[in-house]
C-alpha atoms as a PDB file:
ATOM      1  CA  UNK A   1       0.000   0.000   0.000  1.00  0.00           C
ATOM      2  CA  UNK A   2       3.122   1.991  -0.171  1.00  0.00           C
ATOM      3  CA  UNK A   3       1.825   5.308  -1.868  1.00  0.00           C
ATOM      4  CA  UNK A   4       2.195   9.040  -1.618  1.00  0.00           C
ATOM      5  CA  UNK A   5      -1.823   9.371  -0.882  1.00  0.00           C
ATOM      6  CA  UNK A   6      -0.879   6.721   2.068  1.00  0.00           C
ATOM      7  CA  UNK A   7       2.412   7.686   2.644  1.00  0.00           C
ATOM      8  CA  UNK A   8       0.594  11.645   4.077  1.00  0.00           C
ATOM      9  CA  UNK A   9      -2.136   9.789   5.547  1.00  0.00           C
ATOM     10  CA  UNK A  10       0.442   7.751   7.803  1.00  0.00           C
ATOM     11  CA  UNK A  11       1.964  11.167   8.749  1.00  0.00           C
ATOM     12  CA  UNK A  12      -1.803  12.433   9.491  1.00  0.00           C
ATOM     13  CA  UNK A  13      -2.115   9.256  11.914  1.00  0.00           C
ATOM     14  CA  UNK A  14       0.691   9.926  13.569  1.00  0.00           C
ATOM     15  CA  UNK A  15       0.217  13.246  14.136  1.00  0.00           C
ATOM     16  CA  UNK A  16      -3.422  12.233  15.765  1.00  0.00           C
ATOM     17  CA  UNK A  17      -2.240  10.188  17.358  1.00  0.00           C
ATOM     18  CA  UNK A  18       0.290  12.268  19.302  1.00  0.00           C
ATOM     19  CA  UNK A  19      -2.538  14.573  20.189  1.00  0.00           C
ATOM     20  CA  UNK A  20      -4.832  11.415  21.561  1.00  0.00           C
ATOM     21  CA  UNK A  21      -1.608  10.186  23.353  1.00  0.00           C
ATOM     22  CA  UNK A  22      -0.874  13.649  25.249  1.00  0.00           C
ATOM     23  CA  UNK A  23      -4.980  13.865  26.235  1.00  0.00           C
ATOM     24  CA  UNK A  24      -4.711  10.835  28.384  1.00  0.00           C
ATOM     25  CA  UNK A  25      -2.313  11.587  31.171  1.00  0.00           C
ATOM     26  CA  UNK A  26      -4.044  15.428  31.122  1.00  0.00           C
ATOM     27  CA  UNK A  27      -7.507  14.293  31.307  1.00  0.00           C
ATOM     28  CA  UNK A  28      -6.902  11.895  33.817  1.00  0.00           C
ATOM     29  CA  UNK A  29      -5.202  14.183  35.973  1.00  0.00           C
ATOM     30  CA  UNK A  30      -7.694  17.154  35.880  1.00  0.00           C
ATOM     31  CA  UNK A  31     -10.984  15.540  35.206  1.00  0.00           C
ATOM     32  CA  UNK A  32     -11.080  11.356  36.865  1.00  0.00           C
ATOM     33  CA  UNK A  33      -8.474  11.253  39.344  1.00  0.00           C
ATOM     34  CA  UNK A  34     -10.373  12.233  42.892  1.00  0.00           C
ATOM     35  CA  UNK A  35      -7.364  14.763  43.826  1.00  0.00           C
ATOM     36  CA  UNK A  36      -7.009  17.864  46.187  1.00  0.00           C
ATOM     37  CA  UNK A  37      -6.259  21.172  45.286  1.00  0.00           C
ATOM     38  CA  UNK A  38      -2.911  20.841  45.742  1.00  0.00           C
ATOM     39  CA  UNK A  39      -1.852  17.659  44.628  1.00  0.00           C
ATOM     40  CA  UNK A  40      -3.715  18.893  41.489  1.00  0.00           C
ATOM     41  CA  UNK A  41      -1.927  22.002  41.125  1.00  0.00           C
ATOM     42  CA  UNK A  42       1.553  21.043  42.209  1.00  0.00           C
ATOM     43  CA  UNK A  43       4.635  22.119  40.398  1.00  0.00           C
ATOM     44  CA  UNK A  44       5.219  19.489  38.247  1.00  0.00           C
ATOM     45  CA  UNK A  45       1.341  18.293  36.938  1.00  0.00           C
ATOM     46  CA  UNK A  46       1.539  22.170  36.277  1.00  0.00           C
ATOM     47  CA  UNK A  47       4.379  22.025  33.822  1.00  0.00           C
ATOM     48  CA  UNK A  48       3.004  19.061  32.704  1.00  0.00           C
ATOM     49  CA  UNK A  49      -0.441  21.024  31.512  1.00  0.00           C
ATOM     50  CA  UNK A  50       1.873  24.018  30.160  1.00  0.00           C
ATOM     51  CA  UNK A  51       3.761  21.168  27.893  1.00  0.00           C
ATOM     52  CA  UNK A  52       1.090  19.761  27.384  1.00  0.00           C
ATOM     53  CA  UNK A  53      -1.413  22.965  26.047  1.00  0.00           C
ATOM     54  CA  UNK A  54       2.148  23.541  23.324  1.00  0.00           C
ATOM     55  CA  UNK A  55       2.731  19.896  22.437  1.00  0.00           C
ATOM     56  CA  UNK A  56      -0.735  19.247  21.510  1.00  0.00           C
ATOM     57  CA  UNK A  57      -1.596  22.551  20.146  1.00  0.00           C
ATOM     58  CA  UNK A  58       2.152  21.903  17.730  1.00  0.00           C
ATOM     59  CA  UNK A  59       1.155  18.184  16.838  1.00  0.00           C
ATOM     60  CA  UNK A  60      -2.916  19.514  16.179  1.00  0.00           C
ATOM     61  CA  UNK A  61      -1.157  22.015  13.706  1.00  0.00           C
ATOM     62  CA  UNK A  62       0.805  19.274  11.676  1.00  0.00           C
ATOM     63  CA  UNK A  63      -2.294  17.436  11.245  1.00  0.00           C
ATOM     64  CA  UNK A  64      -4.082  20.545   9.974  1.00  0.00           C
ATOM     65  CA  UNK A  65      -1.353  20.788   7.740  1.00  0.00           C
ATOM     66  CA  UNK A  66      -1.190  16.869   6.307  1.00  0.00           C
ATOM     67  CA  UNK A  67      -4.736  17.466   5.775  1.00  0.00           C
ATOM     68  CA  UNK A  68      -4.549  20.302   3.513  1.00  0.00           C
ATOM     69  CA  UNK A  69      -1.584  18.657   1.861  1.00  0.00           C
ATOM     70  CA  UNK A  70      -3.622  15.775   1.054  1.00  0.00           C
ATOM     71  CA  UNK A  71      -6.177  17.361  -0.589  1.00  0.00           C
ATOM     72  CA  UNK A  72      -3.775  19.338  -2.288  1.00  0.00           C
ATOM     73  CA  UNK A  73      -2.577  15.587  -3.882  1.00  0.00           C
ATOM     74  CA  UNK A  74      -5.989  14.492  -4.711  1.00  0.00           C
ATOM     75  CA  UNK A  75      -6.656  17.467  -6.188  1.00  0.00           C
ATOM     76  CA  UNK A  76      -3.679  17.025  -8.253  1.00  0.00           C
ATOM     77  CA  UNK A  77      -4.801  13.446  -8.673  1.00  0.00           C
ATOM     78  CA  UNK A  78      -7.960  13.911  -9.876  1.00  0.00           C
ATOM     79  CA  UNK A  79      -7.540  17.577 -12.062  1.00  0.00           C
ATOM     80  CA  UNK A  80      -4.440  16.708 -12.952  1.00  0.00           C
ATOM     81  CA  UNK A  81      -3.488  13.788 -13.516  1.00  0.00           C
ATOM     82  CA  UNK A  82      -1.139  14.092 -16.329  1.00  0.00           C
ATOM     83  CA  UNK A  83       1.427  15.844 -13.934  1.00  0.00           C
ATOM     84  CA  UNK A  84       0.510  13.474 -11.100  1.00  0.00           C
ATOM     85  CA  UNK A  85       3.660  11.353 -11.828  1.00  0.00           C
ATOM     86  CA  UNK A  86       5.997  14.324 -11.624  1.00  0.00           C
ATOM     87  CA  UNK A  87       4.429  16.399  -9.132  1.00  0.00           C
ATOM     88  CA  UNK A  88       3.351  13.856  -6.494  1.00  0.00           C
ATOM     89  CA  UNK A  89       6.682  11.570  -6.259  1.00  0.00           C
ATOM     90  CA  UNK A  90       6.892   9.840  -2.692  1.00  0.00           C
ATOM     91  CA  UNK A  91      10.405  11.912  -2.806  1.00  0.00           C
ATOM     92  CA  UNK A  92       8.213  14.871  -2.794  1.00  0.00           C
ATOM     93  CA  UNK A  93       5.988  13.660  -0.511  1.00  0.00           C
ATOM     94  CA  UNK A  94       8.246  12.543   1.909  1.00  0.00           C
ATOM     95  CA  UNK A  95      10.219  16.048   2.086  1.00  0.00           C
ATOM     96  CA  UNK A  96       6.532  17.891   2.374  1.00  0.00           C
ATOM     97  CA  UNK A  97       5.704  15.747   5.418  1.00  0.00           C
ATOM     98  CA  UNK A  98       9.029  16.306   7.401  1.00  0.00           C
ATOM     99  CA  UNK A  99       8.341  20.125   6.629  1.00  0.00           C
ATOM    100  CA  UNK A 100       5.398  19.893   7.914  1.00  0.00           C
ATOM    101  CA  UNK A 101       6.391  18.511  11.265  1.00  0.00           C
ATOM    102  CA  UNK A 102       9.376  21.376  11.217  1.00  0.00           C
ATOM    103  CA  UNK A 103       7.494  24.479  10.199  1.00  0.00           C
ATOM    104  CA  UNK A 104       4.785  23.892  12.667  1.00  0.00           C
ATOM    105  CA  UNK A 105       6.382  23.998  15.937  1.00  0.00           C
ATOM    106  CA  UNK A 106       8.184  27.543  14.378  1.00  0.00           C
ATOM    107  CA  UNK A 107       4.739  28.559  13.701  1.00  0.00           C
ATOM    108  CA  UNK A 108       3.380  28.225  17.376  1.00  0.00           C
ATOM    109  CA  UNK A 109       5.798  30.088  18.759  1.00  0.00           C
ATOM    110  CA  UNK A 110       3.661  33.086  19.671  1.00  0.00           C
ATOM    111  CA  UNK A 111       2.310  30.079  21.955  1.00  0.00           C
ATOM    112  CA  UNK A 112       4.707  29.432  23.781  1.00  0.00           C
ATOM    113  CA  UNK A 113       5.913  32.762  24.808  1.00  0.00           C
ATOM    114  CA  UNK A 114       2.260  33.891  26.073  1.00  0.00           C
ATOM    115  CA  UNK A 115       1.604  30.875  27.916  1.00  0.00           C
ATOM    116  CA  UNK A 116       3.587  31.407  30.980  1.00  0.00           C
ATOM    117  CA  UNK A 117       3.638  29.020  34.894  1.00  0.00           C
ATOM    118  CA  UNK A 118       2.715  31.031  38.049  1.00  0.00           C
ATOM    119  CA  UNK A 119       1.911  30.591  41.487  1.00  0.00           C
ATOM    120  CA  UNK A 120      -0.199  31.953  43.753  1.00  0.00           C
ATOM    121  CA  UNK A 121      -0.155  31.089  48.229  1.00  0.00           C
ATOM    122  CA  UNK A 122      -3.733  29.901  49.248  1.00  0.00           C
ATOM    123  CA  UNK A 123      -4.444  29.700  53.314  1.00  0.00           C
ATOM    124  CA  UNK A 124      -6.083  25.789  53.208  1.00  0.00           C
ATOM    125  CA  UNK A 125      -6.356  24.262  56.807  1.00  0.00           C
ATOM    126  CA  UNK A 126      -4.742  26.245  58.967  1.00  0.00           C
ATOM    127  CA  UNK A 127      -1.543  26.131  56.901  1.00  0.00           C
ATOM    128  CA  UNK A 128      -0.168  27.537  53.755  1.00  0.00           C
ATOM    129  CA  UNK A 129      -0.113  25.879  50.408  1.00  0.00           C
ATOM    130  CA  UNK A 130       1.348  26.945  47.105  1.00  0.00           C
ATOM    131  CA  UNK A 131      -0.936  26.330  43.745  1.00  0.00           C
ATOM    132  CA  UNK A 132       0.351  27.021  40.275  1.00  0.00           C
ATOM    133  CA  UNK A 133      -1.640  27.419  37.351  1.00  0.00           C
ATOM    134  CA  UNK A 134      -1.252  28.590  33.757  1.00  0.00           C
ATOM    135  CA  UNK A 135      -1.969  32.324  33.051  1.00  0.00           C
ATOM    136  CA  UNK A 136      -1.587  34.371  29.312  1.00  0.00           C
ATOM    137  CA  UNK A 137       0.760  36.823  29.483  1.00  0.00           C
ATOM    138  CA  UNK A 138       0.676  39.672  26.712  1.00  0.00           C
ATOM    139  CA  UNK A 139       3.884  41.635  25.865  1.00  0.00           C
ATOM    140  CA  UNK A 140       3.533  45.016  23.647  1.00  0.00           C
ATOM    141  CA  UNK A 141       5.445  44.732  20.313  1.00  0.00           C
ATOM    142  CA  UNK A 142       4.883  48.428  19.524  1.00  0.00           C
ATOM    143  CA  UNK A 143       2.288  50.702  20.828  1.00  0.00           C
ATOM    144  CA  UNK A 144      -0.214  49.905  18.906  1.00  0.00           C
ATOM    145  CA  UNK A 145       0.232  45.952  18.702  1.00  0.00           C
ATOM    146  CA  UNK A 146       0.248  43.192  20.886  1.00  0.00           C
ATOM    147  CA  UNK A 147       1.766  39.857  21.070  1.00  0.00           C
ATOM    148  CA  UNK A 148      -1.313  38.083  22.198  1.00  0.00           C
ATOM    149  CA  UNK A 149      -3.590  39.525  19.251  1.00  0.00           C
ATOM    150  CA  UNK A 150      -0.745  38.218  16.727  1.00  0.00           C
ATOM    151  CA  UNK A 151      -1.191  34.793  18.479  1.00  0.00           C
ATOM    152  CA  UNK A 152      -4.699  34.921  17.877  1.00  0.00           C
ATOM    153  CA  UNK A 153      -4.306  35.627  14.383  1.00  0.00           C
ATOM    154  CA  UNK A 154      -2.496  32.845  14.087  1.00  0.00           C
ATOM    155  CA  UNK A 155      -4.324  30.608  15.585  1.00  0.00           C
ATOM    156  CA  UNK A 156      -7.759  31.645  14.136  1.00  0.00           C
ATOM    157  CA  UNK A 157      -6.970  32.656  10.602  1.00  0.00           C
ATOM    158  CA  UNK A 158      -3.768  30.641   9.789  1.00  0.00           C
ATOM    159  CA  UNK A 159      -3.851  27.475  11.062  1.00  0.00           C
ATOM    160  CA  UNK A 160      -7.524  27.254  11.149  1.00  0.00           C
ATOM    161  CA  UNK A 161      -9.492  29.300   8.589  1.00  0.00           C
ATOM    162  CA  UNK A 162      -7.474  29.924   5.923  1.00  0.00           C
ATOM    163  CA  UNK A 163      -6.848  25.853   5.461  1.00  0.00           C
ATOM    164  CA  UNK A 164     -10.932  25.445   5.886  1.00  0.00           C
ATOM    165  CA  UNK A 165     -11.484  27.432   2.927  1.00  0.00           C
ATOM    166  CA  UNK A 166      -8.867  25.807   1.367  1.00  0.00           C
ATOM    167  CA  UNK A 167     -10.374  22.610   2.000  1.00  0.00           C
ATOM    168  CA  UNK A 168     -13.960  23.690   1.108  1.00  0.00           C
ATOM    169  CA  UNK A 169     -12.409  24.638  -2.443  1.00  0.00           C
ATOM    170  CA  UNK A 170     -10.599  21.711  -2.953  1.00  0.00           C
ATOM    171  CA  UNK A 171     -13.283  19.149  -1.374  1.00  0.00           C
ATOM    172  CA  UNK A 172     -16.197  21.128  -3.846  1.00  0.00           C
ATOM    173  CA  UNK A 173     -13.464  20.895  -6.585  1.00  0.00           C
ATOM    174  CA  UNK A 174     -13.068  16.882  -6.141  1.00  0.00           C
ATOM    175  CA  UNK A 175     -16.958  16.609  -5.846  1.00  0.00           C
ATOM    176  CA  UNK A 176     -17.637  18.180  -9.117  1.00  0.00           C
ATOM    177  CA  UNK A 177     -14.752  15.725 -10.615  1.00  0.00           C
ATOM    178  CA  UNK A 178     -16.913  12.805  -9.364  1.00  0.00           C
ATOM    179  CA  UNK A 179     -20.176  14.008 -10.729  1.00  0.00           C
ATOM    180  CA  UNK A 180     -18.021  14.459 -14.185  1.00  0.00           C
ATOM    181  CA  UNK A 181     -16.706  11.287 -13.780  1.00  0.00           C
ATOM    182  CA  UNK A 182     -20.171   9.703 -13.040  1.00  0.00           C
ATOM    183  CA  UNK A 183     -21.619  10.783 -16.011  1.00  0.00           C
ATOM    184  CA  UNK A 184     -18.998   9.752 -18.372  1.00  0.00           C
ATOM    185  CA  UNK A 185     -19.236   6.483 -16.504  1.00  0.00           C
ATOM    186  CA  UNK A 186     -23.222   6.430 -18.097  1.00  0.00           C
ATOM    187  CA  UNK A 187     -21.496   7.480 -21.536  1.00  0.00           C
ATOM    188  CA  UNK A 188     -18.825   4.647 -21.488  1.00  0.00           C
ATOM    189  CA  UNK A 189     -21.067   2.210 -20.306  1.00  0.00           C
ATOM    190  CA  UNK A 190     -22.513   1.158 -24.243  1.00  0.00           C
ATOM    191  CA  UNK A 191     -19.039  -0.428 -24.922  1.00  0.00           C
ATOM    192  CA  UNK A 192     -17.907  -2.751 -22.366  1.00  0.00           C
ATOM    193  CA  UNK A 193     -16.184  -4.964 -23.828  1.00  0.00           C
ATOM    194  CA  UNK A 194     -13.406  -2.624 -24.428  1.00  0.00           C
ATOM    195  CA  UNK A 195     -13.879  -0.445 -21.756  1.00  0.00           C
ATOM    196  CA  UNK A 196     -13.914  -2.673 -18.570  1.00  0.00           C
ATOM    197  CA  UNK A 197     -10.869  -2.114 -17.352  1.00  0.00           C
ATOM    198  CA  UNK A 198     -10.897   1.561 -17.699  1.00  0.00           C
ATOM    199  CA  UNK A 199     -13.915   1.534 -15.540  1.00  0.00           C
ATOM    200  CA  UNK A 200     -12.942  -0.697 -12.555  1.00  0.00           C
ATOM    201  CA  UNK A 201      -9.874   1.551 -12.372  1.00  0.00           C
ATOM    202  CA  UNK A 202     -12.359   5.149 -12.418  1.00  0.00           C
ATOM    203  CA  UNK A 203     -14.277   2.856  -9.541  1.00  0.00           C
ATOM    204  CA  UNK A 204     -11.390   2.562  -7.335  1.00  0.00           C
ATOM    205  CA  UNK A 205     -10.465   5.882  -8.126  1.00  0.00           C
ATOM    206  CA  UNK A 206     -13.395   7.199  -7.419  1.00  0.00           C
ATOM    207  CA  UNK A 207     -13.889   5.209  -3.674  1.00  0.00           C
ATOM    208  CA  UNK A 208     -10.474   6.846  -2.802  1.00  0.00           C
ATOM    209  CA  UNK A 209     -11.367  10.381  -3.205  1.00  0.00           C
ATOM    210  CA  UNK A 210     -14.647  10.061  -1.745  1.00  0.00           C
ATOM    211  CA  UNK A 211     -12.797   8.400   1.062  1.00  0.00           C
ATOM    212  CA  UNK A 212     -10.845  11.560   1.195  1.00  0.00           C
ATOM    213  CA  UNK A 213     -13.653  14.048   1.002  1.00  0.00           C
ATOM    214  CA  UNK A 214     -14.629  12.399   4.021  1.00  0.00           C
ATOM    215  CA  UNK A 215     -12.340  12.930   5.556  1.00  0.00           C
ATOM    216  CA  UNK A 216     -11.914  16.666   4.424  1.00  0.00           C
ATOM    217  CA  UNK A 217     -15.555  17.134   5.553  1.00  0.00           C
ATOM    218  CA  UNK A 218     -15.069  15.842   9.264  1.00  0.00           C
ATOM    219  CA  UNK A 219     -11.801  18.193   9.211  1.00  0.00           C
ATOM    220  CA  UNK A 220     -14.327  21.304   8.141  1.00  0.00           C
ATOM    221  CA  UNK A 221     -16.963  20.581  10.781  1.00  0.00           C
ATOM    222  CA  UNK A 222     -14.824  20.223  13.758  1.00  0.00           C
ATOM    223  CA  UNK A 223     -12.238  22.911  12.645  1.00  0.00           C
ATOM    224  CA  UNK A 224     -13.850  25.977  11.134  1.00  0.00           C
ATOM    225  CA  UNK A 225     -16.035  26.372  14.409  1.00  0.00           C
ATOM    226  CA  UNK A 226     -12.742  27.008  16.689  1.00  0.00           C
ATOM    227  CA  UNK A 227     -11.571  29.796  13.599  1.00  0.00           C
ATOM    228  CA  UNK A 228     -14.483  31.479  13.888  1.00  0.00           C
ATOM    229  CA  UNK A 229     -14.431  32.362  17.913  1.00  0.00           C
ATOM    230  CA  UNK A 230     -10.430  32.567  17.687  1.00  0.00           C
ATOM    231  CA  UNK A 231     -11.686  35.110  15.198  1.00  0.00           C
ATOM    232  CA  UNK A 232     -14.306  36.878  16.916  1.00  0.00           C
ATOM    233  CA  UNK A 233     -12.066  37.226  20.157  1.00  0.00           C
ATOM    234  CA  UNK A 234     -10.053  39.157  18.161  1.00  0.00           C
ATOM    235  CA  UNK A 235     -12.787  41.086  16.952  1.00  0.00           C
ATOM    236  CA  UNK A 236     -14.682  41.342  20.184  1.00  0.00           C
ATOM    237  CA  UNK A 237     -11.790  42.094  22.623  1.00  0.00           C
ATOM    238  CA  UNK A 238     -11.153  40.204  26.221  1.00  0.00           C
ATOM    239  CA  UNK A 239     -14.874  40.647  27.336  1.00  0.00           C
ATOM    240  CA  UNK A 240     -15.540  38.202  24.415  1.00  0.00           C
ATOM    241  CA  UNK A 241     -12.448  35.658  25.596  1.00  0.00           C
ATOM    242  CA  UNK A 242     -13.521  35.689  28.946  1.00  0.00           C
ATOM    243  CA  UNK A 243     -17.001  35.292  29.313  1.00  0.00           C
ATOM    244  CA  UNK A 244     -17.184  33.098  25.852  1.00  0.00           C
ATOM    245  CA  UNK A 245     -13.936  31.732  24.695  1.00  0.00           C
ATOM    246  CA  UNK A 246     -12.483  30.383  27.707  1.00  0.00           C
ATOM    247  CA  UNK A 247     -16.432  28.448  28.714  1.00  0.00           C
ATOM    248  CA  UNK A 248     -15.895  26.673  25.341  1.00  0.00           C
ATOM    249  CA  UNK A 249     -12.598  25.482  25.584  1.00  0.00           C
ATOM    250  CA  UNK A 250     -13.493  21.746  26.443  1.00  0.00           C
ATOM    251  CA  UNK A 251     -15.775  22.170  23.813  1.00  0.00           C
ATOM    252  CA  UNK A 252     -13.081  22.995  21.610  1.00  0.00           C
ATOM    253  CA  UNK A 253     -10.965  20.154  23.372  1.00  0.00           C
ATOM    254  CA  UNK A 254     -13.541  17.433  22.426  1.00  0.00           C
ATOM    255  CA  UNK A 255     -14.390  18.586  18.331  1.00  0.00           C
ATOM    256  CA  UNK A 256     -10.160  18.484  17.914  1.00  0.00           C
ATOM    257  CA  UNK A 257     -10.129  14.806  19.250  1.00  0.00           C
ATOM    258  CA  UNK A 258     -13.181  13.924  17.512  1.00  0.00           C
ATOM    259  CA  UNK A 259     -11.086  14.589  14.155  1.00  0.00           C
ATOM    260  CA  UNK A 260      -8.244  12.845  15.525  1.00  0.00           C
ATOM    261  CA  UNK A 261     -10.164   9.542  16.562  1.00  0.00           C
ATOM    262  CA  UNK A 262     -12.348   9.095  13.894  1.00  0.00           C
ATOM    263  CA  UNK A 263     -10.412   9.545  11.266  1.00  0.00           C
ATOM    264  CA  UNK A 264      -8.533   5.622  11.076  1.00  0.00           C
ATOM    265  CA  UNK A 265     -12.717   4.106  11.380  1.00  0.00           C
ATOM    266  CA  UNK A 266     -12.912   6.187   8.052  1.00  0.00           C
ATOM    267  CA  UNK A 267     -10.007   4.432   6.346  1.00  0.00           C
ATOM    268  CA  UNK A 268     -11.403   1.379   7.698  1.00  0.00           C
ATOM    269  CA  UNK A 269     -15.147   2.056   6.223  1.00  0.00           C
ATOM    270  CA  UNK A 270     -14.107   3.502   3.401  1.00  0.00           C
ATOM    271  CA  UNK A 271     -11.448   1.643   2.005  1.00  0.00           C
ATOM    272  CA  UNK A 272     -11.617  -1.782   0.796  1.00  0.00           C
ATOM    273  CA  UNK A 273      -7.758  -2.501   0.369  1.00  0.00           C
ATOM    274  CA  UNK A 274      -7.744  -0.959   3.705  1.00  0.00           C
ATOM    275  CA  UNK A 275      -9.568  -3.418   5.629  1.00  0.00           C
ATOM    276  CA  UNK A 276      -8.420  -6.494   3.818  1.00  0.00           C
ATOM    277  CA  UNK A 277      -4.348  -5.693   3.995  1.00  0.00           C
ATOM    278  CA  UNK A 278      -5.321  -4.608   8.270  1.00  0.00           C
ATOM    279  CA  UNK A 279      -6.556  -7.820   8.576  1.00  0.00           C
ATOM    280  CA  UNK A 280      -3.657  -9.559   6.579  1.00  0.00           C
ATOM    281  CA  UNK A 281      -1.102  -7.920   8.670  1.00  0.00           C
ATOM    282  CA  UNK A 282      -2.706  -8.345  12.263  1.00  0.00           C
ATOM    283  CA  UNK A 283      -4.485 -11.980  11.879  1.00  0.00           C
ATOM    284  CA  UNK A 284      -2.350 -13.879   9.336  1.00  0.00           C
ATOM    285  CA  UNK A 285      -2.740 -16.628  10.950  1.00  0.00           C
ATOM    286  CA  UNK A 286      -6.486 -16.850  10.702  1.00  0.00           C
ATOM    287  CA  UNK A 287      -6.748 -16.543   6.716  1.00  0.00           C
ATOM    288  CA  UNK A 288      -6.500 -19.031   4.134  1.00  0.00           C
ATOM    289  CA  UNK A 289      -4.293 -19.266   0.730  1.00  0.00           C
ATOM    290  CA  UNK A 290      -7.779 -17.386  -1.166  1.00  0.00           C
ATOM    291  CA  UNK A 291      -7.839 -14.543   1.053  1.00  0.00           C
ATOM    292  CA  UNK A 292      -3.931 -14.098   0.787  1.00  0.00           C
ATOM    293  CA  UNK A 293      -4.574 -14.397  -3.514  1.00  0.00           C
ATOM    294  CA  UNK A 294      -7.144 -11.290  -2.997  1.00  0.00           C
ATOM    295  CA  UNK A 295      -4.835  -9.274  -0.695  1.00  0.00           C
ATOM    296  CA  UNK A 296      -2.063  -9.715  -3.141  1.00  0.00           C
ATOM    297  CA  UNK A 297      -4.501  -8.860  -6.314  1.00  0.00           C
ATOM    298  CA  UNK A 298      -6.625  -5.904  -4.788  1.00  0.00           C
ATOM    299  CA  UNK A 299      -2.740  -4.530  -3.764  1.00  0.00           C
ATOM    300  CA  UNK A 300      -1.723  -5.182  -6.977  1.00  0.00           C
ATOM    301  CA  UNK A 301      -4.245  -3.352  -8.768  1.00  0.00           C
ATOM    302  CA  UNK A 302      -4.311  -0.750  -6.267  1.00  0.00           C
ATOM    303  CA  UNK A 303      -0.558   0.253  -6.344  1.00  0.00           C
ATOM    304  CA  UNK A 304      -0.516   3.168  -9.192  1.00  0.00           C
ATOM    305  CA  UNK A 305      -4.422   4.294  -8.385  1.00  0.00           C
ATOM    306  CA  UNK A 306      -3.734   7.826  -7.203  1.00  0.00           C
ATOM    307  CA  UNK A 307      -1.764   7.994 -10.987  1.00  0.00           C
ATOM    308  CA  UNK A 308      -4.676   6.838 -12.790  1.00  0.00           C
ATOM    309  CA  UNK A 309      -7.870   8.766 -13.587  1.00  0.00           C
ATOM    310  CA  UNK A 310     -10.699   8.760 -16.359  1.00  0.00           C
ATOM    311  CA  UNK A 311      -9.046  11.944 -18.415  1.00  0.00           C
ATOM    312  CA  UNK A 312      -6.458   9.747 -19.139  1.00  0.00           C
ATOM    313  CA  UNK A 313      -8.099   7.390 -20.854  1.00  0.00           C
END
């Protein structure tokens, strides 16, 4: 299955991964564990939740980015697919992904720098105890500008809606291609004794990219939402970040790792060669010689389908 198309979707996994990985220590901590006050805000579960609010805020970034680079491919794919070959290598593809997990982390860095660890004495008992939290601190580039509002530009209209209506282009673009490709399907369909081939390949074709759109779609719904109030609190000033922003954070929390977790049952739904080379790898043992004939025949025919498209018939 060894393909640029799978080759960024392994990166995206990853990526997700990392994000669902870093969730699980944090949301045990904060929200199941039956702690106090201050074994919950200690020193070090504190600087945990400050690594933790970068790391997964750097690793939710790369997979914005593999996504838009994906559809960027099956765009390519699909429109065109006589520079497919040349454009889409797996050399290419491979020096795309590791930019994408080095440009991101430069890209957060107004993150880092406004996300700062402080402390604060509480009286609890009859004795004194020290908490620390997380606070946003704000530093004045010039008079006029501030380093927080350049985060939040970042955050809202970079990473999140400028790759949404990227994605809504690109996703409507691939739908009309399918519609196009449908209907010279009909067409083709009065000769098919020479055109057989041609049409299982538009088939597969076809099941990837809608596969992708998918997956573009579930990126749209759970992303453009968090753009919008990233946007409006820049808009609407701290009143707005405060009393609206901050409420909807878990919110916000739960849509990211909705993307991130549903994302493999897609592949799995979605994708034929998928599911049977998953269950070739993980329960060999339990599949006989005509199931390992159709793993090596649906690979076989699979291996050049992001190269091959009805215009090139």
């Amino acid at each position: 299955m060894r393909s640029p198309t799978n080759s960024i979707l392994t990166g995206l996994a990853i990526a997700d991964l990392l994000v669902m990985l870093d969730y699980i220590p944090f949301t045990l901590h904060l929200n199941i564990m039956n702690k106090s006050k201050r074994d919950k805000f200690d020193y070090n579960w504190t600087m945990f939740v400050l690594f933790h609010s970068n790391f997964s805020q750097v690793c939710h970034t790369v997979s914005i980015y593999l996504t838009v680079v994906l559809a960027i491919w099956r765009y390519i794919a699909v429109v065109y697919p006589q520079h497919n070959r040349t454009w889409c290598t797996m050399r290419t593809t491979t020096v795309t992904i590791l930019l994408g997990y080095i440009l991101c982390p430069i890209l957060c860095l107004p993150i880092y720098v406004t996300s700062k660890l402080k402390s604060r004495i509480v009286l609890k008992n009859s004795y004194n105890a020290t908490l620390y939290y997380i606070d946003l601190v704000d530093y004045n580039l010039t008079n006029e500008i501030k380093l927080s509002v350049i985060n939040f530009w970042i955050y809202s209209v970079v990473i999140k809606i400028i790759p949404c209506i990227a994605l809504t282009v690109l996703s409507l673009r691939l739908i009309f291609a399918l519609i196009e490709t449908k209907k010279r399907r009909e067409k083709l369909l009065t000769n098919k004794s020479k055109l057989n081939k041609t049409l299982e390949k538009e088939k597969r074709t076809d099941r990837t990219t809608k596969m992708l759109i998918a997956v573009l779609l579930l990126f749209l719904i759970t992303e453009f939402p968090q753009g919008i109030l990233g946007l409006l609190t820049i808009i609407l000033g701290k009143g707005f970040f405060t009393s609206c922003y901050i409420k909807l954070g878990a919110l916000m929390d739960i849509l990211a790792l909705i993307n991130s977790a549903i994302n493999f049952l897609l592949y799995c739904v979605m994708s034929r060669q998928f599911r049977v080379t998953f269950q070739a790898v993980f329960r060999p043992k339990y599949f006989s010689r005509e199931d390992h004939e159709e793993i090596h025949v649906l690979n076989g025919a699979m291996l050049n389908q992001t190269q091959t498209h009805v215009t090139q018939v």
